[in-house]
Protein backbone atom coordinates (compact mmCIF):
# COMPACT_ATOMS: atom_id res chain seq x y z
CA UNK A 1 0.00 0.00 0.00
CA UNK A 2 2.84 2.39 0.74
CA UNK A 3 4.60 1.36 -2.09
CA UNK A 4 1.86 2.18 -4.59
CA UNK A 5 1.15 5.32 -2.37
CA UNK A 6 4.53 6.34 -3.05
CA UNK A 7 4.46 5.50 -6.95
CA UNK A 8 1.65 7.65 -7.47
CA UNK A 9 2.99 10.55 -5.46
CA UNK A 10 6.03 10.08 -7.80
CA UNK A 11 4.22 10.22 -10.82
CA UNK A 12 1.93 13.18 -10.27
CA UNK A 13 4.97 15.32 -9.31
CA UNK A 14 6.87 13.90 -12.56
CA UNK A 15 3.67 14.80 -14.78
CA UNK A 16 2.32 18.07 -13.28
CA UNK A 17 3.83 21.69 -13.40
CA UNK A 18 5.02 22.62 -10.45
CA UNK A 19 2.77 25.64 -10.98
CA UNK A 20 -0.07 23.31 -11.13
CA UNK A 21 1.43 21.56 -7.91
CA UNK A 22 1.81 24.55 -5.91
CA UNK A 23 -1.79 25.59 -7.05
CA UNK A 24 -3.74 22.43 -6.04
CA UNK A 25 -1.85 21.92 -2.81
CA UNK A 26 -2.71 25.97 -1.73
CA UNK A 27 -6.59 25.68 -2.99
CA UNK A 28 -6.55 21.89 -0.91
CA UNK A 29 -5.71 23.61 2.23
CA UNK A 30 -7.75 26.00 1.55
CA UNK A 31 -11.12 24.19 1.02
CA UNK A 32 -9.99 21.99 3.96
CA UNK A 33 -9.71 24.89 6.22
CA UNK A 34 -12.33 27.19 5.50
CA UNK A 35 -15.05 26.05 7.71
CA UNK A 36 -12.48 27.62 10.42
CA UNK A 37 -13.78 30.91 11.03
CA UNK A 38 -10.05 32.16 11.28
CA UNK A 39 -9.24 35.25 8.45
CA UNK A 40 -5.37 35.84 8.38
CA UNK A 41 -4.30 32.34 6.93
CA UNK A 42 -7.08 31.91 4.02
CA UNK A 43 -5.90 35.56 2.79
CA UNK A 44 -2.43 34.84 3.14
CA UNK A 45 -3.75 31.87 0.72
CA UNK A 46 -5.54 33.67 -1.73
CA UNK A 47 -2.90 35.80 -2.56
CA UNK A 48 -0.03 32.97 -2.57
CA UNK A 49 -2.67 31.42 -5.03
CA UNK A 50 -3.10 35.16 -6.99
CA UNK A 51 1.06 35.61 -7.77
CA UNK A 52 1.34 31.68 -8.54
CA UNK A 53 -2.01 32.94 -10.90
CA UNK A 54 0.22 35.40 -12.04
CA UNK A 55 3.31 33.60 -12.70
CA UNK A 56 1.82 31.13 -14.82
CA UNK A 57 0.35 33.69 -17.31
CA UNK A 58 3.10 35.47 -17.89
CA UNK A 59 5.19 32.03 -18.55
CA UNK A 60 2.90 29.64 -20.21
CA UNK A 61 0.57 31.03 -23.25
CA UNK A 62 -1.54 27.68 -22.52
CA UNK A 63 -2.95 29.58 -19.31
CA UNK A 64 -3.49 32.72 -21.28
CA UNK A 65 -5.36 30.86 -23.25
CA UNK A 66 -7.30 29.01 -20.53
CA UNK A 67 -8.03 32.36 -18.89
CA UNK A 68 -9.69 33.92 -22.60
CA UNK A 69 -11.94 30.94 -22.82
CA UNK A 70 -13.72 32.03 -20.04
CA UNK A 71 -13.52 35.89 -21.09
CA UNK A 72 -17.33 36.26 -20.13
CA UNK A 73 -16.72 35.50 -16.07
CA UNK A 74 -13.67 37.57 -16.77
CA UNK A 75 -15.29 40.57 -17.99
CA UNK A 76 -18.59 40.22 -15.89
CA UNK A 77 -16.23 40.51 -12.22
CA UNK A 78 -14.09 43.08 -13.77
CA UNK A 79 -17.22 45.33 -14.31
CA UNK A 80 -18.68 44.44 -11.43
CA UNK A 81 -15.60 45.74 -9.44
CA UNK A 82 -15.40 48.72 -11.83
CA UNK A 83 -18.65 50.01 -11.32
CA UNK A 84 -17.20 50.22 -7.29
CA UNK A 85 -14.43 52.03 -8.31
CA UNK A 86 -17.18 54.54 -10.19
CA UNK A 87 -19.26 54.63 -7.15
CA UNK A 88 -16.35 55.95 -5.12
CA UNK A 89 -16.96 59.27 -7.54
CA UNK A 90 -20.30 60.15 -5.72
CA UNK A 91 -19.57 58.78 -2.11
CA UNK A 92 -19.24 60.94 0.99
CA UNK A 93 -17.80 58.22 3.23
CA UNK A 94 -14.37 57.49 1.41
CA UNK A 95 -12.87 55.11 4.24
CA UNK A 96 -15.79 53.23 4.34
CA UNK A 97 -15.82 52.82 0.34
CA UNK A 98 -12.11 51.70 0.21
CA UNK A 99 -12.97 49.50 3.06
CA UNK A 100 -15.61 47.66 1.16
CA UNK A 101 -13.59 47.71 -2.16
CA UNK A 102 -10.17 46.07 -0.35
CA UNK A 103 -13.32 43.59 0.86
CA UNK A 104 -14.36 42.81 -2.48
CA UNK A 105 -11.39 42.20 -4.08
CA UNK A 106 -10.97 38.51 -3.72
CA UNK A 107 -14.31 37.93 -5.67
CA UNK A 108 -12.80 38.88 -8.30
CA UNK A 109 -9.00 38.05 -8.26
CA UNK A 110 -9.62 34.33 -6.48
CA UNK A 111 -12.47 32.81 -8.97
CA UNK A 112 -10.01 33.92 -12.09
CA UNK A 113 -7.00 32.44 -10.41
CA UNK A 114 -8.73 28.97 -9.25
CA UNK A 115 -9.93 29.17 -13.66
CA UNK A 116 -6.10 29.25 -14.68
CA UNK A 117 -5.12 26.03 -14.48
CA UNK A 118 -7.44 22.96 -16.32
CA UNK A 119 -9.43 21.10 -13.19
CA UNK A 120 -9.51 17.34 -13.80
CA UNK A 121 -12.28 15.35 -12.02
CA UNK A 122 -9.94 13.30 -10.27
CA UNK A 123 -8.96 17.05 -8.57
CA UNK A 124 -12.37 18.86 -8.12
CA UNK A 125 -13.40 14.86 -6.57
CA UNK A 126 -9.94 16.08 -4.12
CA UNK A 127 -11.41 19.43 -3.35
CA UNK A 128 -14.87 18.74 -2.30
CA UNK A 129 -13.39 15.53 -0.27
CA UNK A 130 -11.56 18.06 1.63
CA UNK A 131 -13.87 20.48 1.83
CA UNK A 132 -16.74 18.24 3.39
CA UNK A 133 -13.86 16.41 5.79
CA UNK A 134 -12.77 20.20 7.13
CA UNK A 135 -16.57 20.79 7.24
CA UNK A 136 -17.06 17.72 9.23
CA UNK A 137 -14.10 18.39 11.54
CA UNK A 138 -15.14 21.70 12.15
CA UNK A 139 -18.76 20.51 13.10
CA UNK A 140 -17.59 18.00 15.21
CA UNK A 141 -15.83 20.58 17.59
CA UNK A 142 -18.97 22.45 17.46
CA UNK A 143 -20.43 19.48 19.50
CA UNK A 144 -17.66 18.77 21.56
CA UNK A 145 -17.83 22.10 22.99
CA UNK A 146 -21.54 22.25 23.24
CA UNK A 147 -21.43 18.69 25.51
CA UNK A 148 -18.76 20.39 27.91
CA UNK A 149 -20.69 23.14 28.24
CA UNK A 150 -23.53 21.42 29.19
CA UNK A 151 -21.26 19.45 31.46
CA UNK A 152 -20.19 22.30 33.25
CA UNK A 153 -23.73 23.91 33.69
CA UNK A 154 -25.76 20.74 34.16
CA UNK A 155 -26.56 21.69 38.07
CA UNK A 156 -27.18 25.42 36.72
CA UNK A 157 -31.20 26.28 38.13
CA UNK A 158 -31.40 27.56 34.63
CA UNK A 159 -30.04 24.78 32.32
CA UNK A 160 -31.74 23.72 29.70
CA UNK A 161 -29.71 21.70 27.53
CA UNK A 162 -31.37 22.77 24.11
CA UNK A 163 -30.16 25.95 24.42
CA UNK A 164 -26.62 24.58 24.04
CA UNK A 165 -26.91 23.19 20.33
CA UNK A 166 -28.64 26.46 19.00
CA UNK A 167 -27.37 28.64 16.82
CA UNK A 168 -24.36 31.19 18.33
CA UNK A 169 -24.34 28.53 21.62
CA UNK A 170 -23.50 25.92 19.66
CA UNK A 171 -20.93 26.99 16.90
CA UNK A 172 -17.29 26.65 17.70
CA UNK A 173 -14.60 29.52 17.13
CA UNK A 174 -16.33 32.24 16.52
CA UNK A 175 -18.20 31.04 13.96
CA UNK A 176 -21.73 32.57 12.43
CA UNK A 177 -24.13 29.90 12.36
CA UNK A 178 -25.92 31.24 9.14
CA UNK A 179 -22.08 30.93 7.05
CA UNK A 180 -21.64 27.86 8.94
CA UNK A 181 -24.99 26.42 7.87
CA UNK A 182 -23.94 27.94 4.55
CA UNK A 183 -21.09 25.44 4.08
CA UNK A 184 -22.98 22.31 5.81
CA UNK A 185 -25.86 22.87 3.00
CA UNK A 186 -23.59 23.09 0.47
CA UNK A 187 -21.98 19.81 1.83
CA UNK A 188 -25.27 18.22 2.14
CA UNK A 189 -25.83 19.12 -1.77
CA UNK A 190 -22.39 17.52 -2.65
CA UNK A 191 -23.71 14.10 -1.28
CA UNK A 192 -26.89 14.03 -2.43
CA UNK A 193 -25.49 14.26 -6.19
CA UNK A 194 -23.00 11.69 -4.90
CA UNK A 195 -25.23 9.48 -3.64
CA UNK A 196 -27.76 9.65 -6.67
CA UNK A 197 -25.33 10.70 -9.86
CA UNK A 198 -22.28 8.41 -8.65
CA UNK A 199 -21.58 9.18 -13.00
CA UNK A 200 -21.14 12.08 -12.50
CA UNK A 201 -19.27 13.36 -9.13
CA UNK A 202 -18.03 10.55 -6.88
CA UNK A 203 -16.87 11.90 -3.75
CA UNK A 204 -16.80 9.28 -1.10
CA UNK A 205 -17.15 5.57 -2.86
CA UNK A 206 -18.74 4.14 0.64
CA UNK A 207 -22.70 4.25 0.39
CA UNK A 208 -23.27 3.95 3.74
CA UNK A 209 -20.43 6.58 4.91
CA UNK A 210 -22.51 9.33 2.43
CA UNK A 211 -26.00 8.63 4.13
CA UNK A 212 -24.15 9.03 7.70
CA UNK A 213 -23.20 12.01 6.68
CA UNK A 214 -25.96 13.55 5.19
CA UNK A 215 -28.04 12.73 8.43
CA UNK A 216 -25.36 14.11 10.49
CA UNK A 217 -25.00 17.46 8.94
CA UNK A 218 -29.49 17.72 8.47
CA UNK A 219 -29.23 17.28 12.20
CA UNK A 220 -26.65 19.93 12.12
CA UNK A 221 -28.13 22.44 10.22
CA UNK A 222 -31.30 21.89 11.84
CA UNK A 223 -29.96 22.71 15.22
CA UNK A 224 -27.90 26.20 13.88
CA UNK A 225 -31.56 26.74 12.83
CA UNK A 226 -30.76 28.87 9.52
CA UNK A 227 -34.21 29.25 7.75
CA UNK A 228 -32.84 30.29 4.28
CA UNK A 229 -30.08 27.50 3.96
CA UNK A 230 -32.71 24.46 5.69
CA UNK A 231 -35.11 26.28 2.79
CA UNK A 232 -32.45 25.95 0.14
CA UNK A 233 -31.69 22.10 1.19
CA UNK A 234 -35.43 21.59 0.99
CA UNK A 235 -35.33 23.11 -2.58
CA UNK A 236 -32.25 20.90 -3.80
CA UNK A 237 -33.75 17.92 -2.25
CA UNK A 238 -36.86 18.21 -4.60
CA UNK A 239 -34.65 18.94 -7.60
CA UNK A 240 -31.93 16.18 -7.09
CA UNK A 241 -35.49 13.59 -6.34
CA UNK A 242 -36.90 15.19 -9.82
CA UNK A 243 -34.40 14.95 -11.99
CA UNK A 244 -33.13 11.49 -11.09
CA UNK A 245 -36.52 10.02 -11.62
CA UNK A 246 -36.33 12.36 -14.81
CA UNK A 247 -33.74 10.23 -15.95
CA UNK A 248 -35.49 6.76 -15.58
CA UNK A 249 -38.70 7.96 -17.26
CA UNK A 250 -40.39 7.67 -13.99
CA UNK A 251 -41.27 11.18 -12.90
CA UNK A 252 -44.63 10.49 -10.92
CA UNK A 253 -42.30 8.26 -8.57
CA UNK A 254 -40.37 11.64 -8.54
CA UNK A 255 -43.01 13.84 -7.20
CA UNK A 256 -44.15 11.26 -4.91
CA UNK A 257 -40.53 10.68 -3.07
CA UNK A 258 -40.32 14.54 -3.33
CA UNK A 259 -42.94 14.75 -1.29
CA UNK A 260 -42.08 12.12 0.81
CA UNK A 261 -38.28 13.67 1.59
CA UNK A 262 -39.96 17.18 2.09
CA UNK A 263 -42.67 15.73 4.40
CA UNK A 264 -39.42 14.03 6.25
CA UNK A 265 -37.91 17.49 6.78
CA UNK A 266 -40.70 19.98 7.75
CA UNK A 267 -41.48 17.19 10.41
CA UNK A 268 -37.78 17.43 11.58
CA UNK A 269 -38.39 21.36 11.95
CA UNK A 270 -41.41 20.83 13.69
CA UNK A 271 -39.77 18.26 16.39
CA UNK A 272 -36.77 20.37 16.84
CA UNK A 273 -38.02 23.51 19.58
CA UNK A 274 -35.43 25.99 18.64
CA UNK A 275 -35.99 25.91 14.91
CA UNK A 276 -39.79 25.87 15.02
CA UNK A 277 -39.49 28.80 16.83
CA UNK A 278 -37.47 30.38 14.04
CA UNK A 279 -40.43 29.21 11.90
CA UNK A 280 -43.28 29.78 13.43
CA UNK A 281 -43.97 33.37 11.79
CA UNK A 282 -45.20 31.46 8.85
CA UNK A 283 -48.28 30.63 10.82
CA UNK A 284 -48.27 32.20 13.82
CA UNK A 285 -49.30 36.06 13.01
CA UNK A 286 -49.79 37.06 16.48
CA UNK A 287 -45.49 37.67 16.66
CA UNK A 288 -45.15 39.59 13.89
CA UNK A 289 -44.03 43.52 14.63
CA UNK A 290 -44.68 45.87 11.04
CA UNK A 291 -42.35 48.64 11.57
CA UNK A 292 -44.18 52.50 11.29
CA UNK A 293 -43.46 55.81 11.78
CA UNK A 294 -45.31 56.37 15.05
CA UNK A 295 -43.48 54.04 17.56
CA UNK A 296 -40.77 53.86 18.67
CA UNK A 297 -38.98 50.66 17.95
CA UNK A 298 -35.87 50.37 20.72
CA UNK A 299 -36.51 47.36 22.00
CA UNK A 300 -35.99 45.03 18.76
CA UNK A 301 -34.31 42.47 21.20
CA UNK A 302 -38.12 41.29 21.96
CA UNK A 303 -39.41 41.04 18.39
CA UNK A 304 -38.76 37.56 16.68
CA UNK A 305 -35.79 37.39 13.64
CA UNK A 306 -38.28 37.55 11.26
CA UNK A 307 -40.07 40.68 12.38
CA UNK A 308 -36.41 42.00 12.50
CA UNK A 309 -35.51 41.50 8.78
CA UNK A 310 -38.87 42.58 7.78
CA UNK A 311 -37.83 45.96 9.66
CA UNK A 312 -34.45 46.55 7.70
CA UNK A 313 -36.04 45.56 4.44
CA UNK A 314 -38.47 48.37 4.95
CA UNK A 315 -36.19 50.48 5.86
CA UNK A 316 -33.69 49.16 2.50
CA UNK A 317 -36.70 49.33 0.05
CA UNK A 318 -37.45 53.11 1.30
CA UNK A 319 -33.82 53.75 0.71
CA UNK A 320 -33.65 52.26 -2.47
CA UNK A 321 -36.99 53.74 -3.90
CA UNK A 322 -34.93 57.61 -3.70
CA UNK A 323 -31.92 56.45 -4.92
CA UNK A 324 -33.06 53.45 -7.63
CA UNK A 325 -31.07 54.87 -10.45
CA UNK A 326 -27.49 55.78 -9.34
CA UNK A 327 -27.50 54.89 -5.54
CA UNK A 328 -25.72 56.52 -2.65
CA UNK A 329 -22.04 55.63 -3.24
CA UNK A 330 -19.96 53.05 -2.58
CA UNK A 331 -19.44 53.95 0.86
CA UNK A 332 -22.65 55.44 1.86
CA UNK A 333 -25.22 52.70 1.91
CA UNK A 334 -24.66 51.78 5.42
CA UNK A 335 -24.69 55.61 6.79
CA UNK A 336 -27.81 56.62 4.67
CA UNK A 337 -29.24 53.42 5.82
CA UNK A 338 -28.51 54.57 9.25
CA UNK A 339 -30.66 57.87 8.65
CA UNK A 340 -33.28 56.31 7.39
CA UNK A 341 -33.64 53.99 10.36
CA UNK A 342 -33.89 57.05 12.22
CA UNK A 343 -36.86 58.04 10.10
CA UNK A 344 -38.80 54.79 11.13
CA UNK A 345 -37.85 55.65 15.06
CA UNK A 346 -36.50 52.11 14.53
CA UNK A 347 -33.91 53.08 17.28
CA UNK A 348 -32.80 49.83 17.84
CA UNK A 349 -30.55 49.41 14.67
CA UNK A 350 -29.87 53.10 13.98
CA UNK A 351 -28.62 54.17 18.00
CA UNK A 352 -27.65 50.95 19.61
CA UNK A 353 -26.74 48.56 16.32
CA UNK A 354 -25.31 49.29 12.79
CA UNK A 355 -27.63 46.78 10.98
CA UNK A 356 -26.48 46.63 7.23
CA UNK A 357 -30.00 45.86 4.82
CA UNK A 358 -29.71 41.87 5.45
CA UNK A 359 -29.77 41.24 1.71
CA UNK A 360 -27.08 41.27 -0.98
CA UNK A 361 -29.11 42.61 -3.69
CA UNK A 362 -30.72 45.62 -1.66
CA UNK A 363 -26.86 46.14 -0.40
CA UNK A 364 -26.03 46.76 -4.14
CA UNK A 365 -28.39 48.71 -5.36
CA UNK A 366 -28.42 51.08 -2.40
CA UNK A 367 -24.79 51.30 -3.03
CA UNK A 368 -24.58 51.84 -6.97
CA UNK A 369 -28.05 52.15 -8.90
CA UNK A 370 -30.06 49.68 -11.24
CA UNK A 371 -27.01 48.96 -12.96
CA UNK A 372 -24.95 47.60 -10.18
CA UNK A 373 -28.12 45.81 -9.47
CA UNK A 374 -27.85 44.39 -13.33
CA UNK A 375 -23.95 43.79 -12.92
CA UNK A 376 -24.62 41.50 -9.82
CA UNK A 377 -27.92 39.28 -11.72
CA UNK A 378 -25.08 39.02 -14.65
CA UNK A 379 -22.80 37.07 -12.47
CA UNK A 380 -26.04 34.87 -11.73
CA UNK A 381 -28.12 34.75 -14.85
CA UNK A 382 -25.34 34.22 -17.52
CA UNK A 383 -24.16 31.19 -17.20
CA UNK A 384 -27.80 29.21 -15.95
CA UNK A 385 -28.60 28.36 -18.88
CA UNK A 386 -25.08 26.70 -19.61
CA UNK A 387 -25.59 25.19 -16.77
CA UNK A 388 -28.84 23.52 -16.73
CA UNK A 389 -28.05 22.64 -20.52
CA UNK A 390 -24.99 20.68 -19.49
CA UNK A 391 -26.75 19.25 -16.22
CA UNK A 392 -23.94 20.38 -14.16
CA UNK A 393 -25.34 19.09 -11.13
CA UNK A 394 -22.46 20.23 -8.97
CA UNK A 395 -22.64 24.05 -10.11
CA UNK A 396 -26.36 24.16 -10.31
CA UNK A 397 -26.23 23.42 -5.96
CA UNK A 398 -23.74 26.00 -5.88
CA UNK A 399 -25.64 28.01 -8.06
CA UNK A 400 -28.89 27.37 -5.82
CA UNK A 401 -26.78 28.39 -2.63
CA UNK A 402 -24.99 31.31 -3.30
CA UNK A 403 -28.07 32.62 -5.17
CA UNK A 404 -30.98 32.44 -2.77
CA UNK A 405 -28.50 32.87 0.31
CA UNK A 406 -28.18 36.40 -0.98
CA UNK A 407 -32.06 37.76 -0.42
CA UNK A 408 -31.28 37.50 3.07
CA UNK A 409 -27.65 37.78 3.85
CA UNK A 410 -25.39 40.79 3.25
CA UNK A 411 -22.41 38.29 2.36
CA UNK A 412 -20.28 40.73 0.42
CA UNK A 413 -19.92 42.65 3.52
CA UNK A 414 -18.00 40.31 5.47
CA UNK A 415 -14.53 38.99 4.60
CA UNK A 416 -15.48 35.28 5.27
CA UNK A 417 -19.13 35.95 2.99
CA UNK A 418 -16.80 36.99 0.12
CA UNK A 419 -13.91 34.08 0.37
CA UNK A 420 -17.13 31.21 0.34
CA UNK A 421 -18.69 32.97 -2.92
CA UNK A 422 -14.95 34.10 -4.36
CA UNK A 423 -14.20 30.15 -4.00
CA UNK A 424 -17.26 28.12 -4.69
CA UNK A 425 -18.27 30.82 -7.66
CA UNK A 426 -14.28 29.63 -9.01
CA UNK A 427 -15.14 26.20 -8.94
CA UNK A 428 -18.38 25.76 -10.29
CA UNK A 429 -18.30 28.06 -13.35
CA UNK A 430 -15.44 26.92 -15.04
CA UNK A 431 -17.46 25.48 -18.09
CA UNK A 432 -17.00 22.40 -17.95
CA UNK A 433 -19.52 19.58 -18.73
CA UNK A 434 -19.09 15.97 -17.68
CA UNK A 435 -17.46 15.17 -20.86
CA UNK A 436 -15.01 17.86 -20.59
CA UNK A 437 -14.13 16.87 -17.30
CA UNK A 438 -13.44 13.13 -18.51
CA UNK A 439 -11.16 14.99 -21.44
CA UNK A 440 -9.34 17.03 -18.83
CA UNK A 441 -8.95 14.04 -17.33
């Protein structure tokens, strides 16, 4: 075993660039580490993986031309990041601008260096085996320190051991429990096309390790009690269920299981406390705040998280509606944002919080008009239909994540929100069909 562990080792480094080497060893690590909520070494990493970018195009014309063939992506993050650079033009708040900018710029420099080099299947297989092993890791901590703590407060008059697997009490280092339930869905998705299109993306070749792990991260995700990501698994479930009965010519058995595995999962909401609370504004009217002009909202603390992002998505679409066309600025959107809080007497996010809009695409377009609006759907919208033509099952789930995540988080505004796009948006829209993976290959 170590002797044909050793030959193959030998032969990779004999047949790959050692620009290729240094590439998929860097973006390894990295997908292995980034459920760690720790900054400083993934952006020492992207831009170890930028210069090696770099250095390859300016020695090997076969990367220059790997680059042009995906000139669209190219130009589409360029102008995107331009139109940032214009919105500094018309922006009070400079610091804050260049802030968001320096932010931003991995979105466009890390998906255009991960495209440089060809990705066999046999490496993007690697990458996702690392990324759901440093996802699993990563979770597993998460309950370790959740069972100590409950150790160590188990006499506490107070306890109640729920409490210790929800959301911020139960993620490890730091973590947010929405990007953390970001990754787990995302892992979940991986598996699913694993389990059902083997053909196509074989990750783990153990059956019976993939269903473990599927149930252990729904229990996961379930407990961080993320309503847009459990929503967005719920969503991929039914399209993964469709399309493989799709393929057998059997699609009433489709709709039937789809049904079935949805039926599954809304009872698992229901049974788990914590997260039906999250959910219960669907039916239970009687806890939701609307957010006027009259009263004055300081105490958001009491209303539920729903109520709450109903309140700054007021407050965004007011915003928005007298500055559709150009927006504020670059760096302005959070401070004019800020006023019209203020407007709303909703005290509680303009005096004692600096609550951003809680959505991606409102964040834009307060920020830089219609057409940043546009610029961000064209990152989106052009390659679906590619996509969904080639049955790229794997970039479709990213697709689905990355997508709906962003009508209710403000992921561009946090470092760790842009490194999970910069990456995953890299990997899954490199153009590549099945077939062309088995020719890179």
């Amino acid at each position: 075993m170590v002797a044909i562990l050793k030959s193959k080792i030998q032969n990779y480094f004999a047949q790959t660039p050692i620009q290729v080497v240094i590439h998929e060893i860097l973006v390894s690590l990295f997908l292995l580490t980034l459920p760690f909520y720790v900054p400083a070494p993934r952006n020492v990493a992207w831009v170890i993986i930028g210069i090696n970018a770099i250095i390859a195009l300016l020695l090997h014309q076969n990367y220059r031309k790997n680059l042009w063939e995906h000139k669209n992506l190219f130009f589409s993050l360029s102008f995107f990041l331009l139109l940032h650079f214009v919105g500094m033009f018309y922006t009070q708040n400079t610091e804050w601008g260049w802030f968001l900018i320096g932010l931003i710029v991995p979105l466009w420099s890390l998906p255009l260096s991960v495209q440089i080099f060809p990705l066999k299947k046999t490496t993007l297989q690697n990458y996702l085996r690392l990324f759901i092993i440093g996802t699993t890791i990563f979770v597993c901590l998460c309950y370790l320190r959740a069972f100590y703590r409950v150790l160590i407060d188990w006499n506490n008059p107070n306890f109640h051991w729920e409490n210790y697997f929800y959301y911020h009490n139960f993620t490890a280092f730091r973590a947010e429990p929405t990007y953390l339930a970001m990754l787990i869905c995302l892992a979940n998705l991986f598996l699913l096309i694993d389990l059902f299109f083997p053909e196509y993306l074989s990750i783990f070749s153990a059956k019976k390790m993939k269903i473990l792990l599927l149930g252990f991260f729904l229990l996961t995700m379930l407990l961080l009690a993320a309503r847009m990501q459990i929503g967005i698994f719920i969503l991929g479930v039914i399209l993964i269920f469709l399309e493989y009965f799709r393929k057998q010519n059997k699609i009433w058995q489709g709709i039937f299981w789809s049904i079935v595995g949805v039926s599954i999962l809304i009872t698992a909401i229901l049974l788990t406390p914590n997260t039906r609370k999250r959910f219960s504004f669907l039916w239970d009217k009687q806890e939701r705040i609307v957010l006027d002009k009259k009263q004055d909202h300081s105490l958001g603390r009491n209303w539920d998280g729903a109520s709450l992002r109903f309140a700054q998505w007021t407050c965004g679409l007011e915003l928005i509606k007298r500055n559709w066309l150009w927006g504020v600025g670059t760096g302005d959107g959070q401070d004019e944002l800020q006023k019209v809080y203020d407007e709303y007497k909703f005290y509680f996010a303009s005096q004692y919080n600096r609550y951003n809009a809680h959505n991606q695409f409102f964040e834009i377009w307060i920020a830089l008009g219609i057409i940043g609006l546009l610029a961000w759907l064209t990152l989106f919208m052009v390659p679906l239909p590619m996509l969904w033509q080639q049955k790229n099952y794997l970039a479709l789930s990213i697709w689905l994540l990355l997508f709906f995540s962003a009508f209710t988080e403000s992921y561009l505004q946090r470092n760790y929100g842009v490194i999970v796009f910069a990456i995953f948006y890299g990997i899954a829209f490199l153009r590549h069909s099945p077939n062309q993976f088995e020719q890179a290959s």
